[in-house]
Protein backbone atom coordinates (compact mmCIF):
# COMPACT_ATOMS: atom_id res chain seq x y z
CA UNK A 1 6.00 -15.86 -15.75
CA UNK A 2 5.18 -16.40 -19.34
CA UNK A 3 5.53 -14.44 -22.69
CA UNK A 4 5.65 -14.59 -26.07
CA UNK A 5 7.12 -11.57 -27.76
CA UNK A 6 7.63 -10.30 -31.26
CA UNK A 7 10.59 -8.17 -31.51
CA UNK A 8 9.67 -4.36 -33.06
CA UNK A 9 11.88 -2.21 -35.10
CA UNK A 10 12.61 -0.04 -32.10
CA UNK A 11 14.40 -3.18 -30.71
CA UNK A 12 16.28 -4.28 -33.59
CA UNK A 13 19.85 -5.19 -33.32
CA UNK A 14 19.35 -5.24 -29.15
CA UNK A 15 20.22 -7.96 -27.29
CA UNK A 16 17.86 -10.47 -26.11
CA UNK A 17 19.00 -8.56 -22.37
CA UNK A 18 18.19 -5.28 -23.81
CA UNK A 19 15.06 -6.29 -24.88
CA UNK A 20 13.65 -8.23 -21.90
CA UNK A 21 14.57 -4.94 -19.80
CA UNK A 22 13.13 -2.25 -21.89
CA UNK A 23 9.76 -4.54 -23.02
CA UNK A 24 8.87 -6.05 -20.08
CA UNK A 25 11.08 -3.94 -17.08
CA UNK A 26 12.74 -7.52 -16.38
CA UNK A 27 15.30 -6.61 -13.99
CA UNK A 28 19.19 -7.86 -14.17
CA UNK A 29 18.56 -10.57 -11.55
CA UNK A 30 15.31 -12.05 -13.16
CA UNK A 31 16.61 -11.96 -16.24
CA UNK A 32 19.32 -14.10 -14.92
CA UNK A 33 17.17 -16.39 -13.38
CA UNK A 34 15.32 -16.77 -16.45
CA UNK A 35 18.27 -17.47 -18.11
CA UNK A 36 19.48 -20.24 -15.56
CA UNK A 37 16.47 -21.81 -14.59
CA UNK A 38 13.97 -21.25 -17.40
CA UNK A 39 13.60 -21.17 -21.06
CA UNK A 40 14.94 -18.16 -23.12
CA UNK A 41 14.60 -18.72 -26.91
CA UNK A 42 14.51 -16.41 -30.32
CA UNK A 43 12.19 -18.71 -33.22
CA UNK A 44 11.99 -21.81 -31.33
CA UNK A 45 15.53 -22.00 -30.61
CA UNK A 46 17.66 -21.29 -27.08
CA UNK A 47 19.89 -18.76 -27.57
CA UNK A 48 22.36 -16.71 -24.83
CA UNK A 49 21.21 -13.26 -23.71
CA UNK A 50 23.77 -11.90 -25.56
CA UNK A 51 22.16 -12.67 -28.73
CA UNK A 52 21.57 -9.89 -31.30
CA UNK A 53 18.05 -9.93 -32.34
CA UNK A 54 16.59 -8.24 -35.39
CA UNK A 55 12.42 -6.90 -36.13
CA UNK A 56 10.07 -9.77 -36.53
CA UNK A 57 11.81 -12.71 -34.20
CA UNK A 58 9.69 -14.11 -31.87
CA UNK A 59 10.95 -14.30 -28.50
CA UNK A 60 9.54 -16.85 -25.75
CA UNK A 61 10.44 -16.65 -22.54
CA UNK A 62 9.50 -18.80 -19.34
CA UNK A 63 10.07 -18.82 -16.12
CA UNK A 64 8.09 -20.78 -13.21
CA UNK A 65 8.39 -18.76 -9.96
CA UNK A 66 4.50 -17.92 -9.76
CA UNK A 67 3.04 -18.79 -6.35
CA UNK A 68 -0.36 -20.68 -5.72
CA UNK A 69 -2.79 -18.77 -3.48
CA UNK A 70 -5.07 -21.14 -1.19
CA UNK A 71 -7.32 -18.47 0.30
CA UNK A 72 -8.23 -17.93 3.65
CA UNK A 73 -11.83 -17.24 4.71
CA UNK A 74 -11.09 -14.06 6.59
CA UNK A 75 -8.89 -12.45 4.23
CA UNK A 76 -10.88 -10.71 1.27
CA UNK A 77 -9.46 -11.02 -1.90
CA UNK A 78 -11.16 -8.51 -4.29
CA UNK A 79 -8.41 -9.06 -7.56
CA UNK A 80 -6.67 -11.89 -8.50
CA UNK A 81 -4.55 -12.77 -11.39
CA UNK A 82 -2.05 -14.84 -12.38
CA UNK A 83 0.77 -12.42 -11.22
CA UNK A 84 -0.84 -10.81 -8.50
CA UNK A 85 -3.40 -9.88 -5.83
CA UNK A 86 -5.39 -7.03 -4.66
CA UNK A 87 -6.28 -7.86 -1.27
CA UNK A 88 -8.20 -6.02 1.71
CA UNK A 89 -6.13 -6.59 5.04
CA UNK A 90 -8.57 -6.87 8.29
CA UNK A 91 -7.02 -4.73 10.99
CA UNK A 92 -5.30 -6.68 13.73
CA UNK A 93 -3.32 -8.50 11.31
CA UNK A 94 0.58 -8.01 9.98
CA UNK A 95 1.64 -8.10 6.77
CA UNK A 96 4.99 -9.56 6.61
CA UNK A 97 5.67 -12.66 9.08
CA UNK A 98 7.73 -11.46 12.22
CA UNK A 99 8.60 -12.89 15.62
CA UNK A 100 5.33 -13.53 17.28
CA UNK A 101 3.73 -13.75 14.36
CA UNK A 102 4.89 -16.76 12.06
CA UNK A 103 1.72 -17.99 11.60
CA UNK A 104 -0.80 -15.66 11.37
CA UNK A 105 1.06 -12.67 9.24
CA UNK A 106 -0.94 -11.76 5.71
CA UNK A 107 1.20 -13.91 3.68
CA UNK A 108 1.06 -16.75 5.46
CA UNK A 109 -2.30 -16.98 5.59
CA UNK A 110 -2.21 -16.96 2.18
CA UNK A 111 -0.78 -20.25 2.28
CA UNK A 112 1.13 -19.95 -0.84
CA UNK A 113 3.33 -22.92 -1.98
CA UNK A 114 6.00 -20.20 -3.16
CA UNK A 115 7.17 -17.02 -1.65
CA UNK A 116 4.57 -14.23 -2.35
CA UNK A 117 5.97 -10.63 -2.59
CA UNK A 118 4.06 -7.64 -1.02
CA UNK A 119 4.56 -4.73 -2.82
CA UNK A 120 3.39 -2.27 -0.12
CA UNK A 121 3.11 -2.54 3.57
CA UNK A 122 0.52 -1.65 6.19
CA UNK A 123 0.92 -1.59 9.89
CA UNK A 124 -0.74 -4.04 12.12
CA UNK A 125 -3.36 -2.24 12.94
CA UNK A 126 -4.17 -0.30 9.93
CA UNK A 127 -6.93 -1.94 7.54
CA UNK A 128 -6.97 -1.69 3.26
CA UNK A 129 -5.86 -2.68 0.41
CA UNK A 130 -2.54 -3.99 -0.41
CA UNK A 131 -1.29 -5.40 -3.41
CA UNK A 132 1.07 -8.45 -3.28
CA UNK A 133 2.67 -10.20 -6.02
CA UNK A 134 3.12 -13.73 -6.99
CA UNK A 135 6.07 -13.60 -8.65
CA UNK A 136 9.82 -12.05 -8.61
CA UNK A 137 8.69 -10.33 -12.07
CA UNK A 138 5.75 -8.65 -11.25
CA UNK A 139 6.70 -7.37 -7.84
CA UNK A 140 9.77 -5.56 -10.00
CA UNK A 141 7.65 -4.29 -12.76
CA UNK A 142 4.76 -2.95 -9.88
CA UNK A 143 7.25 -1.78 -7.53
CA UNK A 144 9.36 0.59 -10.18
CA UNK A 145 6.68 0.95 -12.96
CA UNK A 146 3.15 1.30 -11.73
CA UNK A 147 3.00 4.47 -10.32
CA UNK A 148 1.12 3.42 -7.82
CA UNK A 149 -1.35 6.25 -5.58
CA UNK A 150 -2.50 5.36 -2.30
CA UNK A 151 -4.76 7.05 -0.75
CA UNK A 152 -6.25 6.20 3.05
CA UNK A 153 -9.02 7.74 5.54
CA UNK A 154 -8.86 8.09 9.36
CA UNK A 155 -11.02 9.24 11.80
CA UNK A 156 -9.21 12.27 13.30
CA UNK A 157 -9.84 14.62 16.65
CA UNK A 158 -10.86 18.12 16.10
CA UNK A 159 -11.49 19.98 12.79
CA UNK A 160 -8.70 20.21 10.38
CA UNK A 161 -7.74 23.76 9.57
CA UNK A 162 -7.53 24.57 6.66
CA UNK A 163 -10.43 21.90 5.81
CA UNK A 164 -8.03 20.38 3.03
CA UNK A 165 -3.73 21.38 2.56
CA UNK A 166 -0.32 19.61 2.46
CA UNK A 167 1.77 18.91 5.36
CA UNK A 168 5.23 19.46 4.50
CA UNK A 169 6.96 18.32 7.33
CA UNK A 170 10.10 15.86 7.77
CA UNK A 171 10.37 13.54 10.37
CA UNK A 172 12.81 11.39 12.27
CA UNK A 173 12.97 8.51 14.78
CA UNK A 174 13.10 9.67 17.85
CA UNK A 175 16.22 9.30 19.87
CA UNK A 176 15.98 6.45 22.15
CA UNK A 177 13.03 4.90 20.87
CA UNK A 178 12.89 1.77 18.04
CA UNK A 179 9.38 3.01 17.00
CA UNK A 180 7.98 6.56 17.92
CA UNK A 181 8.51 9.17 15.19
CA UNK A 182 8.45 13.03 15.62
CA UNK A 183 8.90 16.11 13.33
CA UNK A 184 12.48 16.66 13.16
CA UNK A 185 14.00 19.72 10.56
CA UNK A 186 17.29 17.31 9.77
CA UNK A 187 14.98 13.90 9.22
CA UNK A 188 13.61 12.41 5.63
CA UNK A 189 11.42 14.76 3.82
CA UNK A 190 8.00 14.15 4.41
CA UNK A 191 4.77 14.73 2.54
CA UNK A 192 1.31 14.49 3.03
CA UNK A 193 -2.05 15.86 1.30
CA UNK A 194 -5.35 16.09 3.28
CA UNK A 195 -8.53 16.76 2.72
CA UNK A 196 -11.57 16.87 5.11
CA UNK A 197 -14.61 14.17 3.96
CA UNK A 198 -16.95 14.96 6.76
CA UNK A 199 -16.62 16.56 10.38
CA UNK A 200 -19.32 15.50 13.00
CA UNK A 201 -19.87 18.31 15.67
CA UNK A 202 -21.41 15.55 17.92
CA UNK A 203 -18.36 13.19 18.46
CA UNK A 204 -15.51 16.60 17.57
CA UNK A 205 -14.19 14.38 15.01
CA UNK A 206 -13.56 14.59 11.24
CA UNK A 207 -12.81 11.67 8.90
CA UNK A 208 -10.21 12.66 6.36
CA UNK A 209 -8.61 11.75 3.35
CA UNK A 210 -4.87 11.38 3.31
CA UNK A 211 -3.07 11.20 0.41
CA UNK A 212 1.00 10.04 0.85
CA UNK A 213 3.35 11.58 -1.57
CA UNK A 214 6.50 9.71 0.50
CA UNK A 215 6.39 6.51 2.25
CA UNK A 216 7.83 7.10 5.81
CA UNK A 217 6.85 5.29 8.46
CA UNK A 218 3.85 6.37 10.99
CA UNK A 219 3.64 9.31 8.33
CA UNK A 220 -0.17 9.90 8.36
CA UNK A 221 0.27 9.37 12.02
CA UNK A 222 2.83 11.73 12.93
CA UNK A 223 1.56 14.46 10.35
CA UNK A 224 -1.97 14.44 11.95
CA UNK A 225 -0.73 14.37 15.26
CA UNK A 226 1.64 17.57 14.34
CA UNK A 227 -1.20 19.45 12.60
CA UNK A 228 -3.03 19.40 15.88
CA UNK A 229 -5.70 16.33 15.13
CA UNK A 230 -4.10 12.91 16.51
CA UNK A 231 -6.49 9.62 14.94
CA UNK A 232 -8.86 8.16 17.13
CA UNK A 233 -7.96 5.20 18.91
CA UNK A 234 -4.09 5.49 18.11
CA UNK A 235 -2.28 4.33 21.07
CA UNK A 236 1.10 5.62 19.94
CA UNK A 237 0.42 8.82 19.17
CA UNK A 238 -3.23 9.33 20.40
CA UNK A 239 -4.30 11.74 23.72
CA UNK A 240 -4.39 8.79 25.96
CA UNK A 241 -0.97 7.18 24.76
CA UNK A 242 1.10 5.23 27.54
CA UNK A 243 4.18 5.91 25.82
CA UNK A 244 3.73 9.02 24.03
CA UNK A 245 1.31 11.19 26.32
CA UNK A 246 0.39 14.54 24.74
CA UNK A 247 0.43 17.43 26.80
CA UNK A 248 -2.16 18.20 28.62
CA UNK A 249 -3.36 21.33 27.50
CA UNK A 250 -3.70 19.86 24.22
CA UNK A 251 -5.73 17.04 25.42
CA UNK A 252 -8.68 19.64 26.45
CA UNK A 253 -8.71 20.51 23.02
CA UNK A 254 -10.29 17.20 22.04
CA UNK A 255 -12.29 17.01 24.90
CA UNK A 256 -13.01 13.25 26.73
CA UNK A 257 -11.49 11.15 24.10
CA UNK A 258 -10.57 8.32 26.09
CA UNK A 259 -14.11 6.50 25.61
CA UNK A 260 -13.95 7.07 21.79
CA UNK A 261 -10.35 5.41 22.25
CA UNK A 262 -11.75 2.41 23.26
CA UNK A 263 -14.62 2.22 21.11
CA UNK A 264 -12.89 1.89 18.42
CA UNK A 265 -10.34 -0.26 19.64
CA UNK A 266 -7.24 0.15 17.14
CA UNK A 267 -5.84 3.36 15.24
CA UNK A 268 -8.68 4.91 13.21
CA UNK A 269 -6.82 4.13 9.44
CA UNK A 270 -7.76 2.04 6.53
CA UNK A 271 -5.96 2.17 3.10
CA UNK A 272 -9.16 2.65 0.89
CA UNK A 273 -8.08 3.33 -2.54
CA UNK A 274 -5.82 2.39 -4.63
CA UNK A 275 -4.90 3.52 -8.33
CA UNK A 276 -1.72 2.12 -10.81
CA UNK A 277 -0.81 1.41 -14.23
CA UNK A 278 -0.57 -2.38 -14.96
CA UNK A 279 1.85 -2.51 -17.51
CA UNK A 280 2.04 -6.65 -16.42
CA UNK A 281 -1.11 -6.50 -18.85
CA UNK A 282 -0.48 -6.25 -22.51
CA UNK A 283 -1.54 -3.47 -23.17
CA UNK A 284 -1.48 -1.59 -19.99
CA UNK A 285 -4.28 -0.72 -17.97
CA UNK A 286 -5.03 1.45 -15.20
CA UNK A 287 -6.35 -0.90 -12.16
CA UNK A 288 -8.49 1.28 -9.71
CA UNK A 289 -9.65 -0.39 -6.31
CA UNK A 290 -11.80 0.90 -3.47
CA UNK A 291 -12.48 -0.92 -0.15
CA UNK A 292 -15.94 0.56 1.83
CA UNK A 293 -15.03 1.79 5.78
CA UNK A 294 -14.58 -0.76 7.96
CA UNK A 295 -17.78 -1.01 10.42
CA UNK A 296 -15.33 -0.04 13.75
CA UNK A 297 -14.30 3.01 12.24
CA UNK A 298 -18.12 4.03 10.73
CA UNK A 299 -19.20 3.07 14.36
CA UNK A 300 -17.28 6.22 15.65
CA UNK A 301 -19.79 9.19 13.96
CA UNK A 302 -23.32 10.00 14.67
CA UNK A 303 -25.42 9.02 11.50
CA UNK A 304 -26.13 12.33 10.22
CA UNK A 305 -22.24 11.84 9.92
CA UNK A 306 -22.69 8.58 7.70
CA UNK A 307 -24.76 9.92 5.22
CA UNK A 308 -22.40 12.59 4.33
CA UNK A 309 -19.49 9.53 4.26
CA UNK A 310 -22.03 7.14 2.06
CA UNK A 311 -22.26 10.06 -0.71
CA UNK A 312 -18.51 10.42 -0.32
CA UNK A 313 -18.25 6.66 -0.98
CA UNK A 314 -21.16 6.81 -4.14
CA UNK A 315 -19.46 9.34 -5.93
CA UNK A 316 -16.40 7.14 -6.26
CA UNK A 317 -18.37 4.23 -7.60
């Protein structure tokens, strides 16, 4: 990171700290790095953080922790600047490197010469956008500041009902289980708001927004799943799940689903939009992304189906 500052009246008499924290959300450990491995200095001279600075110095700051991307041919990157990336993750693919998958995670691929900093998550499985930092400093100021709103779209069994609502539901790990989540009144509150995009009567399926107003883990999942419509193709939580089978008179609801399953071949969910304020720019702007269905989820409705999702998609551009 980089920056040349002039110090306003609302700032005068703060410290150089003070001022790095409230100006550009510079966190206590960056600003220490800054101090011990950069360049801090107040009218062309170093100073200590300590300093007392007054209106009209001019503060310059530097501090090289900024990764270089080499891209990879099948990751899309639709945004990229200097201190970070908005990128659409294929399905199939993890984000953070893990045992089994050194080499082939999201940021590796990436094969950045410095660590790179995601500032969201998605599962393996799940497609979308995700934005990942290249430096220390921006993941900070993204991760606290932006206000970021996701929003994602899954193909789901069944017809939600009501069309569009909130799930207010916490959930919980399940007791003897590492992964599998379930509804639980004493787990982590738990939001989610839905809306239906388009049902197709052919397939009895409905793609629907999701909107997350907590981050738990499997929550669009779990939610769906407890409102009665498990996604299409999930193999956790889904009809025809090995280690989580539904019951059975819940299954008939969805009819033969075991086909559709293994058409599409993953869990029906891709991260589509995204929407924050990037105060890294000066001054700040609000970023909005969207990222089109995937084919293998469009693949899953009957084409009087697609043209309803296609004006769904227009009126966003």
């Amino acid at each position: 990171m980089k920056a040349d500052l002039t110090v306003t009246s609302e700032y005068d008499g703060s410290t150089i700290r003070a001022f790095l924290a409230g100006k550009l959300f510079m966190s206590s450990t960056m600003i220490k790095k800054a101090k011990l491995y950069g360049t801090v200095e107040v009218n062309g001279e170093h100073q200590i953080i300590k300093y007392i600075l007054h209106t009209g110095d001019q503060v310059h700051i530097e501090y090289n922790d900024d990764a270089l991307v080499s891209p990879d041919p099948d990751i899309d990157i639709i945004y990229n600047c200097p201190d970070y990336l908005v990128v659409n993750k294929p399905s199939g693919m993890v984000t953070h490197p893990t045992h089994g998958h050194l080499e082939d995670s999201l940021i590796t691929r990436l094969h950045a010469d410095m660590p790179l900093h995601p500032v969201m998550r998605l599962d393996r499985e799940t497609s979308g956008l995700i934005v990942i930092a290249t430096n220390g400093y921006a993941h900070n100021t993204l991760a606290k500041y932006a206000s970021i709103e996701k929003r994602y779209l899954a193909a789901v069994y069944g017809v939600m009902t009501p069309s569009s609502g909130r799930i207010d539901l916490p959930i919980a790990r399940r007791p003897g289980s590492v992964m599998i989540r379930q509804p639980d009144p004493n787990g982590r509150e738990c939001i989610t708001d839905y809306r239906t995009i388009v049902t197709d009567d052919l397939n009895n399926i409905s793609l629907v927004e999701f909107s997350l107003l907590t981050g738990r883990c499997h929550q669009i999942r779990v939610h769906s799943l407890a409102n009665g419509h498990p996604l299409v193709g999930d193999g956790l939580y889904g009809p025809n799940s090995i280690d989580n089978p539904a019951d059975d008179i819940l299954k008939d609801l969805w009819g033969d689903t075991a086909a559709l399953d293994q058409k599409a071949g993953r869990v029906a969910l891709h991260a589509y939009y995204l929407k924050f304020t990037d105060k890294l720019s000066d001054p700040a702007e609000e970023r909005i992304f969207v990222s089109p269905l995937p084919e293998d989820i469009r693949s899953l409705f009957s084409p009087a189906s697609l043209v309803g999702i296609d004006k769904f998609f227009g009126k966003l551009d």
